[in-house]
Protein backbone atom coordinates (compact mmCIF):
# COMPACT_ATOMS: atom_id res chain seq x y z
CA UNK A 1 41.22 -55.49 -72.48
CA UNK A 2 39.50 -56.16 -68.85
CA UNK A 3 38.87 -59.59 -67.99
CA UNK A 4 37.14 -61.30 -65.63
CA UNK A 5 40.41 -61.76 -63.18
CA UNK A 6 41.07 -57.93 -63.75
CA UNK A 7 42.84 -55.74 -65.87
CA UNK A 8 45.44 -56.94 -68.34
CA UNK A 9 48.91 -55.78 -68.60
CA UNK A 10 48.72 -52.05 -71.25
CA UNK A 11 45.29 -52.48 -70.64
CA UNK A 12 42.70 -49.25 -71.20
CA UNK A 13 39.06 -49.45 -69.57
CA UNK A 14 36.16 -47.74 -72.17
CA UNK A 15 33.83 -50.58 -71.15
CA UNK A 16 30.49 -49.84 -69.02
CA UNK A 17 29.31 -46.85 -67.46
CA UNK A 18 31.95 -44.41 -66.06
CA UNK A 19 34.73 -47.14 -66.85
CA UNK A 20 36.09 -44.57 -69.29
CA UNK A 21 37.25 -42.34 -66.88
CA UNK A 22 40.68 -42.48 -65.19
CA UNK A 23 39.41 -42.09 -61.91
CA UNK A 24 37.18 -44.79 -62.24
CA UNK A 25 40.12 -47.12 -64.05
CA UNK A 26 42.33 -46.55 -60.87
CA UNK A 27 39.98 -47.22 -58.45
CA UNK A 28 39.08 -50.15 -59.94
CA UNK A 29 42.86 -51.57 -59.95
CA UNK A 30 43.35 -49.76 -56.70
CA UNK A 31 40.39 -52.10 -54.99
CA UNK A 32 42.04 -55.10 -56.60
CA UNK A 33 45.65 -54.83 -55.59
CA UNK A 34 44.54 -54.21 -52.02
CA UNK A 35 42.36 -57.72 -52.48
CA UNK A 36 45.40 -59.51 -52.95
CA UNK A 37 47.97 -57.55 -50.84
CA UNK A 38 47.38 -57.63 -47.11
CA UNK A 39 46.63 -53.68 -46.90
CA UNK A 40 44.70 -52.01 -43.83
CA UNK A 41 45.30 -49.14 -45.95
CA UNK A 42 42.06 -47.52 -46.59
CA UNK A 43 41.30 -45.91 -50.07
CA UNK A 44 38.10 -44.58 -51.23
CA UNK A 45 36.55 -43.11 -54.75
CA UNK A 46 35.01 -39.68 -54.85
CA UNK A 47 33.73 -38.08 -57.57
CA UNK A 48 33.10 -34.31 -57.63
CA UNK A 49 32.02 -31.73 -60.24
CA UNK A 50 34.11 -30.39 -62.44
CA UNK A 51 32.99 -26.83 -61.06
CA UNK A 52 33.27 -23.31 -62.99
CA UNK A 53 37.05 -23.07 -61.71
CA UNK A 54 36.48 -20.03 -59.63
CA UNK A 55 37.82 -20.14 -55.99
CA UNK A 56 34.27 -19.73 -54.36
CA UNK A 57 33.48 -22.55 -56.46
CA UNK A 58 36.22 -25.17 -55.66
CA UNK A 59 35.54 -23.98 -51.56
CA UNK A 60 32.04 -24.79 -52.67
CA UNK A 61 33.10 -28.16 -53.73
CA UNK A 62 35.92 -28.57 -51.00
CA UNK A 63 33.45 -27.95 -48.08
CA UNK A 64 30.87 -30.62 -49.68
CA UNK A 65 33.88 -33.43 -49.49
CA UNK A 66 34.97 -32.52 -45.82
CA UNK A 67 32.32 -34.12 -44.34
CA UNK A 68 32.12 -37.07 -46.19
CA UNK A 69 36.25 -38.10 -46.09
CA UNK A 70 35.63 -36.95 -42.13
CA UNK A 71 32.76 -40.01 -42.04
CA UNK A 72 34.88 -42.71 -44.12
CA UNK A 73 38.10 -41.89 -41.89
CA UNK A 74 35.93 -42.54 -38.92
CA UNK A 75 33.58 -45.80 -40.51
């Protein structure tokens, strides 16, 4: 169960939109740790598609994310 001070210990989100997704569970305790540790660490969220799994599609996918990690490594 999440509460309002953050996750709880063998806690699992399925609350709210996207919090069932792993990605979006670790990025959530991800953001939180790094409020309370004194990190100059950055860490971001992406999300992508999940693709067709061919090669031209994950370059596809690969050369959509360059630019925007290149941005956030620079902001």
């Amino acid at each position: 169960m999440r509460s309002d001070t953050g996750p709880t210990s063998g806690s699992t989100s399925v609350w709210g939109g996207g919090g069932g997704f792993l990605s979006n569970e670790i990025a959530y305790r991800v953001t939180k740790l790094r409020a309370t540790l004194p990190s100059t660490v950055p860490a971001g969220h992406l999300h992508v598609p999940g693709g067709n799994g061919t090669d031209a599609d994950r370059v596809r996918i690969v050369a959509r994310c360059v630019p925007i990690l290149r941005a956030a490594a620079l902001a």
